[in-house]
C-alpha atoms as a PDB file:
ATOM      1  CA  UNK A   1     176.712  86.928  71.825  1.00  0.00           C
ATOM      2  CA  UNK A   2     174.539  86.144  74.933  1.00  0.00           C
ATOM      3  CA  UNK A   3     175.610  85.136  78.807  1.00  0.00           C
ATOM      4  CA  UNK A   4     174.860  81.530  77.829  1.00  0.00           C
ATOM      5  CA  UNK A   5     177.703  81.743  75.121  1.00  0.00           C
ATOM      6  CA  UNK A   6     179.933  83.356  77.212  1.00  0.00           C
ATOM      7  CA  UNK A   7     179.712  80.862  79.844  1.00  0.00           C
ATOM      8  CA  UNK A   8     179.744  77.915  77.779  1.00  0.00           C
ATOM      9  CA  UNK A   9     182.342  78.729  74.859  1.00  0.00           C
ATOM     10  CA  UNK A  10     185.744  77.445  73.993  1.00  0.00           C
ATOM     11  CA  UNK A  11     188.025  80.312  75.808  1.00  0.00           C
ATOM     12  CA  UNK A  12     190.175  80.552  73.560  1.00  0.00           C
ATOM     13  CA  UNK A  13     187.064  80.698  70.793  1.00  0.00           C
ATOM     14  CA  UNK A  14     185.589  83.289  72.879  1.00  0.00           C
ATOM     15  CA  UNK A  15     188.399  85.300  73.497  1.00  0.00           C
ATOM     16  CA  UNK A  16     189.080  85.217  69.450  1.00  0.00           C
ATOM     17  CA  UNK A  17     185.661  86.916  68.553  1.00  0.00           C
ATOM     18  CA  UNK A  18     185.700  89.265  71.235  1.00  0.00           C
ATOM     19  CA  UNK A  19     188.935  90.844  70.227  1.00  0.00           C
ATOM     20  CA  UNK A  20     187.652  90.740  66.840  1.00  0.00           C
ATOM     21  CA  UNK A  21     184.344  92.756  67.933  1.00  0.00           C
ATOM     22  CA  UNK A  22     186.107  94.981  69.650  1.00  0.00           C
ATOM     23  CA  UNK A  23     188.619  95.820  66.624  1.00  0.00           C
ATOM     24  CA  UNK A  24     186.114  95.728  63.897  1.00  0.00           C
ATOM     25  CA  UNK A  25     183.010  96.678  65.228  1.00  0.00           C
ATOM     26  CA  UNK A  26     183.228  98.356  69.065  1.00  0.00           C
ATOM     27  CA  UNK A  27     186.095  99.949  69.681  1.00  0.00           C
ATOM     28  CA  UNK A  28     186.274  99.109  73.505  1.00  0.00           C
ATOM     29  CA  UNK A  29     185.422  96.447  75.899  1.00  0.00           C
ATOM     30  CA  UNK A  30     182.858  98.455  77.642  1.00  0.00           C
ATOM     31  CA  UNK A  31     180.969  99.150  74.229  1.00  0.00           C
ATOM     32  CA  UNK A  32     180.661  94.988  73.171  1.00  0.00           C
ATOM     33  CA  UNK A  33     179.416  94.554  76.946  1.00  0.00           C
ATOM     34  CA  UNK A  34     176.981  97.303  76.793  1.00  0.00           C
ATOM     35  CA  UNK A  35     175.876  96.198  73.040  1.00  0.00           C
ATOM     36  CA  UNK A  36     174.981  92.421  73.840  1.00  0.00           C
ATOM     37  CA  UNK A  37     173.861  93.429  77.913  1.00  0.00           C
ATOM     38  CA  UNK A  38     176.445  91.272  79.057  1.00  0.00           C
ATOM     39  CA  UNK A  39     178.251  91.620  82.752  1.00  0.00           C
ATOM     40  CA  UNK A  40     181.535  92.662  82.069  1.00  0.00           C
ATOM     41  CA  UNK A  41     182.913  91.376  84.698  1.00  0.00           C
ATOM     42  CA  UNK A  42     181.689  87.811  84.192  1.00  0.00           C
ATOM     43  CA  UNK A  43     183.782  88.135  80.556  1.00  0.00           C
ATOM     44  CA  UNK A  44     187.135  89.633  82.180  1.00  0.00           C
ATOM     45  CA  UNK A  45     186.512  86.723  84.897  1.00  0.00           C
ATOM     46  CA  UNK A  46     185.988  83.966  82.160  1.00  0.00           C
ATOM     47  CA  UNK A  47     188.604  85.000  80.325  1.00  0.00           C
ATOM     48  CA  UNK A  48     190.895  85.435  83.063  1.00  0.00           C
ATOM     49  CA  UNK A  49     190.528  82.150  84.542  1.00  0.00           C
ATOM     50  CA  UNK A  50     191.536  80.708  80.593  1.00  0.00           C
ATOM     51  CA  UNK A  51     194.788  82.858  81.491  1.00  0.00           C
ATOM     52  CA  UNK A  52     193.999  86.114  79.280  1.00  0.00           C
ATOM     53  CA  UNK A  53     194.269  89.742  80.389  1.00  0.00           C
ATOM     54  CA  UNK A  54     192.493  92.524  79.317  1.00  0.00           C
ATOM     55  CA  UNK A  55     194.928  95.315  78.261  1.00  0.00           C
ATOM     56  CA  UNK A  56     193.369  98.678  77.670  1.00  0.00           C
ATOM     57  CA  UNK A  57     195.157 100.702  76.171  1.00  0.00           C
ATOM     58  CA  UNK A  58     195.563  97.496  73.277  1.00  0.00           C
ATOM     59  CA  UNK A  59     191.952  97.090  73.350  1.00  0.00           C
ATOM     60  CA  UNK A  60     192.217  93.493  73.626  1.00  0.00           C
ATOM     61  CA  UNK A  61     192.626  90.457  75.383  1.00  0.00           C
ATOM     62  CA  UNK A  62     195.843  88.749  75.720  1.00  0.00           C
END
């Protein structure tokens, strides 16, 4: 996963596989961000503007 993906994805793609990283691989948001150096806000933004929230304590995006 690289900024380039991130901004140019399918939100709904995007927000699919980084649930799934989180779940399967991660753990937490701030562990996929700090993984693949990406800007974490720049995710929560992209994925917030698709309409999807990040809930913590679910560890995913909904």
């Amino acid at each position: 996963m690289t900024p380039e993906k991130v901004a140019t994805m399918d939100p709904i793609m995007l927000m699919s596989i980084v649930n799934m990283k989180i779940r399967d691989e991660f753990g937490d948001l701030h562990c996929l961000v700090r993984f693949y150096e990406l800007d974490q806000d720049v995710l929560v933004k992209r994925l917030a503007e698709a309409g999807f929230e990040y809930l913590e304590d679910a560890k995913q995006f909904r």
